[in-house]
Protein backbone atom coordinates (compact mmCIF):
# COMPACT_ATOMS: atom_id res chain seq x y z
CA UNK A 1 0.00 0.00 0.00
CA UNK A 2 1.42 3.65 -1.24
CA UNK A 3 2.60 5.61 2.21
CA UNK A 4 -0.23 8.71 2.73
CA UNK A 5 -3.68 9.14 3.78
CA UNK A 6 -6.07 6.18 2.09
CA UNK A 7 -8.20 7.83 -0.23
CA UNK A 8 -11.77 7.21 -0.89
CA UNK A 9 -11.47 5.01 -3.63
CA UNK A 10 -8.90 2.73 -1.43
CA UNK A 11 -11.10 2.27 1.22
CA UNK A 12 -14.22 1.63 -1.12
CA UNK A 13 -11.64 -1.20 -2.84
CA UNK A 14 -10.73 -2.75 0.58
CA UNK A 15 -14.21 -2.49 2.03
CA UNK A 16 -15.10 -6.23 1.27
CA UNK A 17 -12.01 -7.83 2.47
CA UNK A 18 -12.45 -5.90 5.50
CA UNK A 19 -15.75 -6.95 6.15
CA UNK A 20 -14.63 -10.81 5.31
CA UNK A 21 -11.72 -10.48 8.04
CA UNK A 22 -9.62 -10.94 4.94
CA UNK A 23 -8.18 -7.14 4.88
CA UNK A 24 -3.85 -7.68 6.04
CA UNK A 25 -3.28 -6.26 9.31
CA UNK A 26 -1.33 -3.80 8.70
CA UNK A 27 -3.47 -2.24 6.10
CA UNK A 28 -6.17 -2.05 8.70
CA UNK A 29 -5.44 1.29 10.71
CA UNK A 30 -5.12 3.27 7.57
CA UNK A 31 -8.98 2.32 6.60
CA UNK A 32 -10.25 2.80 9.68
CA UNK A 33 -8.43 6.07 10.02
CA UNK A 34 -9.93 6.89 6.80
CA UNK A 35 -13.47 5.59 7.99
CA UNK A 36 -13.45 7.80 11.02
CA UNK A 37 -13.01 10.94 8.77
CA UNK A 38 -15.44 10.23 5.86
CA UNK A 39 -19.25 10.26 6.32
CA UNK A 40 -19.68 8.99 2.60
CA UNK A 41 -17.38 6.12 3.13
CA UNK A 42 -18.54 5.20 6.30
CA UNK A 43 -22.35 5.14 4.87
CA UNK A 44 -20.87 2.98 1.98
CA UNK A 45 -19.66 0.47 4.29
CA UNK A 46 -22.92 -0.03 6.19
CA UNK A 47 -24.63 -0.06 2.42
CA UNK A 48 -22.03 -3.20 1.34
CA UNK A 49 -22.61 -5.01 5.04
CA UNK A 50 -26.04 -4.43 3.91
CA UNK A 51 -26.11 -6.31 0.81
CA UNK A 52 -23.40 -9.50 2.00
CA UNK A 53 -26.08 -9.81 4.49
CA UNK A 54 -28.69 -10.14 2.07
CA UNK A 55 -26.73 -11.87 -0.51
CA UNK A 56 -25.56 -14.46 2.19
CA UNK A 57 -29.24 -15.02 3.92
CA UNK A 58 -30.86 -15.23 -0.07
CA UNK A 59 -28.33 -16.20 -2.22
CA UNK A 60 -29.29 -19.54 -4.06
CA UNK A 61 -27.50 -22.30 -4.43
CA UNK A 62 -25.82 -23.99 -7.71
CA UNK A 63 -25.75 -27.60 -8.42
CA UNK A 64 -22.54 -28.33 -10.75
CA UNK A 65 -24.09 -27.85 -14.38
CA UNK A 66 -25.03 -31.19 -16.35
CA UNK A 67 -21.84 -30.56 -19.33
CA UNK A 68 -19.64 -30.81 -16.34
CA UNK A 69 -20.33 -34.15 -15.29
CA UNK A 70 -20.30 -35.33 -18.88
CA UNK A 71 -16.69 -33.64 -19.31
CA UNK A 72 -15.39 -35.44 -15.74
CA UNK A 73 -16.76 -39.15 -16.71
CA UNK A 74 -15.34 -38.99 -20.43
CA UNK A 75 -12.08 -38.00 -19.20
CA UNK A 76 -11.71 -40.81 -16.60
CA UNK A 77 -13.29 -43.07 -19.09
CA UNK A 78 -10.77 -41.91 -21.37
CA UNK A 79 -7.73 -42.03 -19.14
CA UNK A 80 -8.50 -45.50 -17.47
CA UNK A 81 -8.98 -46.77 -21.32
CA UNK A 82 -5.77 -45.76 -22.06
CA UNK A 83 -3.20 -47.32 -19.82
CA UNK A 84 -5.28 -50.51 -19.73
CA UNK A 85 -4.91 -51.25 -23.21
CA UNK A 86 -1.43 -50.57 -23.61
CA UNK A 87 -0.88 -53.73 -20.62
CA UNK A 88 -3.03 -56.20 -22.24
CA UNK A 89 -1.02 -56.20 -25.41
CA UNK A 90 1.48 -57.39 -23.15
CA UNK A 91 -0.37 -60.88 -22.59
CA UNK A 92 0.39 -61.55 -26.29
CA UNK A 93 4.14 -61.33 -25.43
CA UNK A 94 3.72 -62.95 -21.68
CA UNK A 95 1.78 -61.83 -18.59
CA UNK A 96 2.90 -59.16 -16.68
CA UNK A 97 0.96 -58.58 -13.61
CA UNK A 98 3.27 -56.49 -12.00
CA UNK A 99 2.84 -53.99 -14.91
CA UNK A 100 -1.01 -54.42 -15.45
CA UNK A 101 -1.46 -53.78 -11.71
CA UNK A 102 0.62 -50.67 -11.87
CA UNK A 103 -1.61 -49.33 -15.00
CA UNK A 104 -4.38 -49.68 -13.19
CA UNK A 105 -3.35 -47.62 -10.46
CA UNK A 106 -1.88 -44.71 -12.41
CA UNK A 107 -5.16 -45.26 -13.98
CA UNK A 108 -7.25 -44.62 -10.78
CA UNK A 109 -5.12 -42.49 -9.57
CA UNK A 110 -5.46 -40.25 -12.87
CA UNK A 111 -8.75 -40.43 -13.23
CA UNK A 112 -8.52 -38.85 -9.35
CA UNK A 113 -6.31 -36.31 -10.32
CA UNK A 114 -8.22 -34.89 -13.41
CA UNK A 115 -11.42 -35.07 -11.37
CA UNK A 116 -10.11 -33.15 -9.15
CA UNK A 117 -8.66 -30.59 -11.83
CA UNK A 118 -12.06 -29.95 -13.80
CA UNK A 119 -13.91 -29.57 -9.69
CA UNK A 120 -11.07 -27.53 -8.61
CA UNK A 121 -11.59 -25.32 -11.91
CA UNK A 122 -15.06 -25.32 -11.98
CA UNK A 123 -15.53 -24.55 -8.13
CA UNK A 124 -13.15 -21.41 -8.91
CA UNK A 125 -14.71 -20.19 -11.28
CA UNK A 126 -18.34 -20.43 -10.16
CA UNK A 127 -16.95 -18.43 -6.97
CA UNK A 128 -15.17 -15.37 -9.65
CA UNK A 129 -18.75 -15.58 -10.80
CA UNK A 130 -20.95 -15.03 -7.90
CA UNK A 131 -18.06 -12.24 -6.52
CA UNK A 132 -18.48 -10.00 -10.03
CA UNK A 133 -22.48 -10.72 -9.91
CA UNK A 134 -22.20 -9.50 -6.38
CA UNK A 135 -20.02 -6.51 -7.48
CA UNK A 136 -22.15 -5.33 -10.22
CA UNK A 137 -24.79 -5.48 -7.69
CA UNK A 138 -23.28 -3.77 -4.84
CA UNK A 139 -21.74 -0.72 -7.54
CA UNK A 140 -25.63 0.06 -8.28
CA UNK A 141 -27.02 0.15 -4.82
CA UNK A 142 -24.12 1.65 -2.91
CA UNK A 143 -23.90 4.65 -6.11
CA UNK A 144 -20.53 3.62 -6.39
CA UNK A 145 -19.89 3.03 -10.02
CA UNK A 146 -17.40 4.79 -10.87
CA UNK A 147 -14.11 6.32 -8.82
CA UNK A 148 -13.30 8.92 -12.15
CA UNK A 149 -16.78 9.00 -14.48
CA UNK A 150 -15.30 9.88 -17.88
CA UNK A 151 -16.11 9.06 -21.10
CA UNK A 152 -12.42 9.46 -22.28
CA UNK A 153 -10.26 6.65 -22.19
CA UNK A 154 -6.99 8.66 -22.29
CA UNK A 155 -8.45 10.03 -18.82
CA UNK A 156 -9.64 6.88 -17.06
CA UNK A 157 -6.26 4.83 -17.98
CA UNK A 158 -4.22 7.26 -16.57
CA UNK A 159 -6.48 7.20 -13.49
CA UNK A 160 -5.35 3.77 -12.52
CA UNK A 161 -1.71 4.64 -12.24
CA UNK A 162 -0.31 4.14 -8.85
CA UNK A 163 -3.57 1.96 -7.67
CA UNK A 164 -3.01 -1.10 -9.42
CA UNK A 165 -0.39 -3.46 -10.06
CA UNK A 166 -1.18 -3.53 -13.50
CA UNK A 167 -2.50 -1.46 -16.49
CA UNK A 168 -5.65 -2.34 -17.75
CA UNK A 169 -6.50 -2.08 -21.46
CA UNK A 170 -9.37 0.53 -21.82
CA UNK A 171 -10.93 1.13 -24.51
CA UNK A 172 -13.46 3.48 -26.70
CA UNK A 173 -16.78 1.84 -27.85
CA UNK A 174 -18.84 4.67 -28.37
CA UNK A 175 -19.01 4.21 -31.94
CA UNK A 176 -20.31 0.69 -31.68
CA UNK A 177 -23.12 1.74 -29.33
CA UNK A 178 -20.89 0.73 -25.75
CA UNK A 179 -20.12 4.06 -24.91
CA UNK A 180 -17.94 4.10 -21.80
CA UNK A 181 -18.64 5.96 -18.83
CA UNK A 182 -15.40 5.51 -16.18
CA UNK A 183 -14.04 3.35 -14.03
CA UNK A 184 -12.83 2.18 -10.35
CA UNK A 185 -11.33 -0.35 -8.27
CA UNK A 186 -12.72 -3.25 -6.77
CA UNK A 187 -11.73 -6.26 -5.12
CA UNK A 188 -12.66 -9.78 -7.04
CA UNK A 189 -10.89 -13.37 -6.02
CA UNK A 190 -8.81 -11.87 -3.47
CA UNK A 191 -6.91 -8.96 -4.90
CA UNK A 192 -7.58 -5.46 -6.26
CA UNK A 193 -8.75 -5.58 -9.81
CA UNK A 194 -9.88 -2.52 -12.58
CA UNK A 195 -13.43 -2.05 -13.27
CA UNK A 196 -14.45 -0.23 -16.22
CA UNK A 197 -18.30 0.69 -16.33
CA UNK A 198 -19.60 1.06 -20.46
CA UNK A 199 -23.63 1.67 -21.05
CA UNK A 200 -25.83 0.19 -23.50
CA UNK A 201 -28.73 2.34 -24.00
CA UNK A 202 -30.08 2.82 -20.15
CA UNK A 203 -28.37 -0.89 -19.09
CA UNK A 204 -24.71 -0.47 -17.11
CA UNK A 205 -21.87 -2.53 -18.24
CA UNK A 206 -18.95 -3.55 -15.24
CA UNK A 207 -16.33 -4.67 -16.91
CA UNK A 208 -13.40 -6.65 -14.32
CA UNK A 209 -9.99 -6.97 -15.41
CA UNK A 210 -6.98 -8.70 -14.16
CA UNK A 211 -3.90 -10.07 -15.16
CA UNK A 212 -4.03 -14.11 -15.51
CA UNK A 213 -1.40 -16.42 -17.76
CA UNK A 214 -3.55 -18.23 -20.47
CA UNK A 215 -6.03 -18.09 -23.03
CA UNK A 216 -10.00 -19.55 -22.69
CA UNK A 217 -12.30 -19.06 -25.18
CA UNK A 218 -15.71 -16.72 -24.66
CA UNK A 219 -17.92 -17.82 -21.61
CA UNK A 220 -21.77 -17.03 -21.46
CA UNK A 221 -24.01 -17.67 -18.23
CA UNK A 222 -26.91 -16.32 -16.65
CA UNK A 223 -27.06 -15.93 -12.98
CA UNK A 224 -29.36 -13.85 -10.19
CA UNK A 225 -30.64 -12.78 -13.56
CA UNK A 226 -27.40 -10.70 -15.08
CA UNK A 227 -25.70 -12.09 -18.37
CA UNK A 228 -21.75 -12.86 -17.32
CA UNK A 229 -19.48 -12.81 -19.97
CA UNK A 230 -15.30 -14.27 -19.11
CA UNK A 231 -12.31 -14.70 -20.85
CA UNK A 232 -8.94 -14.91 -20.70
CA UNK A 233 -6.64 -13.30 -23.31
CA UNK A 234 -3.23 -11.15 -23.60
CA UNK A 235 -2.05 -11.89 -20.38
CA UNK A 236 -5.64 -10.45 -18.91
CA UNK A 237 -8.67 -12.19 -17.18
CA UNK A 238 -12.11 -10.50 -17.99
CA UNK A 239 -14.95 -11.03 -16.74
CA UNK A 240 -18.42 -8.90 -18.20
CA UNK A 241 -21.66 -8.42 -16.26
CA UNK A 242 -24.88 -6.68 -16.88
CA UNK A 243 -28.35 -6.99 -16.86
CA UNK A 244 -28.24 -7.17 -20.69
CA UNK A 245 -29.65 -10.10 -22.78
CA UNK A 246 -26.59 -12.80 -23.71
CA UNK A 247 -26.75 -11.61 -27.51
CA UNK A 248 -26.16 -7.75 -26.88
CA UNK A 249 -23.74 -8.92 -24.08
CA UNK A 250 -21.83 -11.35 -26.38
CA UNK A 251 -21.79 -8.51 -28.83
CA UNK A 252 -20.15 -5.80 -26.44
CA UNK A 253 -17.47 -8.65 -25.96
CA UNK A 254 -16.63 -8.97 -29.82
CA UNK A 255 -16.28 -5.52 -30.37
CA UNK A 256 -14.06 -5.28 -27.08
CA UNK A 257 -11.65 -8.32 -28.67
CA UNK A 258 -11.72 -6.28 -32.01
CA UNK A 259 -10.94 -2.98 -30.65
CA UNK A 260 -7.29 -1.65 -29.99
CA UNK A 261 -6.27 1.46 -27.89
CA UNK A 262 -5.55 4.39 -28.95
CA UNK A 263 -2.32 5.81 -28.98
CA UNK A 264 -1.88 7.95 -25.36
């Protein structure tokens, strides 16, 4: 954390790890300095303790999607098949129980192991998406959606210097009906991310960006009745949620992948 006073949007971004008993130690006078001194942020906290208590009494619960159980049992399928095979062609040559027996235990194990990988995944990122449903929520009801409100992106970049780790990639999509209207910081799977807020007609955009290794293709879901949109690509994680159908949501996304930023 940068030496100095917290600032508002600091103590806005830290405001759900603190209230998870997930905000460091040392990090924790600074905010609460900061809370004694600022009505607004003090009122935003009560608003967010509001809604995790709502969120946490009504949330629903998910039961792992029907594609995913297909995925996990044609992978073990596949990887017990495997192994097996390759020891019975030994029976033409001799019988080698030693060897068959140890082929079926890299099998099980294996089959454990990817299991494991695809739950492990899928568990993750079920979590990422209730924590950006939950943020898109909470930036509409606490009126905090954006730290610098801005339609220029030569102005909102710049913003995030000093705040993040990282720079996000911002971008203009005015001319393909996305206009954007700022951004902020939040805090999504444990760390402080970027959070760039783009409209559609009268229908809000938050837009979540972090740095992740990899690529995955495009992502649609529906949950709590918002359209979430994730990918990974260029060394960045996004993840896309609004209340607008999957079609004009899977639309915003192209043009995002298409567009390039301008030169600062």
């Amino acid at each position: 954390m940068k030496a100095g006073p917290m600032d508002c949007s600091e103590c806005r971004a830290q405001m759900s790890p603190y209230l998870d008993g997930e905000l460091p130690a040392e990090a924790k006078p600074a905010f609460e300095r900061h809370l004694e001194g600022c009505a607004e942020c003090r009122a935003a906290l009560a608003s967010t303790k509001r809604i995790g208590a709502a969120l946490r009494s009504g949330g629903d619960r998910f039961a792992a999607p029907a594609h995913l159980r297909a995925r996990i049992l044609s992978e073990i399928a596949r990887s017990e098949r495997r192994p097996l095979w390759g020891d019975l062609r030994l029976l033409g040559a001799g019988w080698n129980p030693v060897a068959l027996a140890a082929s079926l235990l890299l099998a099980i194990v294996t089959s454990a192991a990817v299991t494991g990988l695809y739950l492990g995944n899928a568990a993750h990122e079920a979590q990422l998406t209730r924590e950006v449903v939950a943020g898109q929520i909470r930036s509409l009801m606490a009126q905090h959606l954006t730290d610098i409100a801005s339609s220029d992106q030569h102005k909102v970049k710049p913003w995030f210097n000093g705040k993040l780790d990282f720079s996000p990639p911002v971008v203009d999509l005015a001319s393909d009906g996305f206009p954007l209207a700022g951004g902020r910081l939040d805090y999504i799977g444990h760390r402080t991310v970027a959070a760039l807020v783009y409209r559609r007609r009268d229908h809000v955009i938050n837009l979540f960006i972090w740095p992740e290794d990899g690529e995955k293709p495009l992502r649609l879901e529906t949950q709590q009745g918002y359209s979430v949109a994730y990918y990974k690509h260029g060394g960045m994680e996004y993840w896309a949620v609004s209340d607008l159908g999957e079609a004009e949501l899977k639309e915003f996304v192209a043009r995002l992948m298409s567009a390039k930023e301008a030169p600062a």
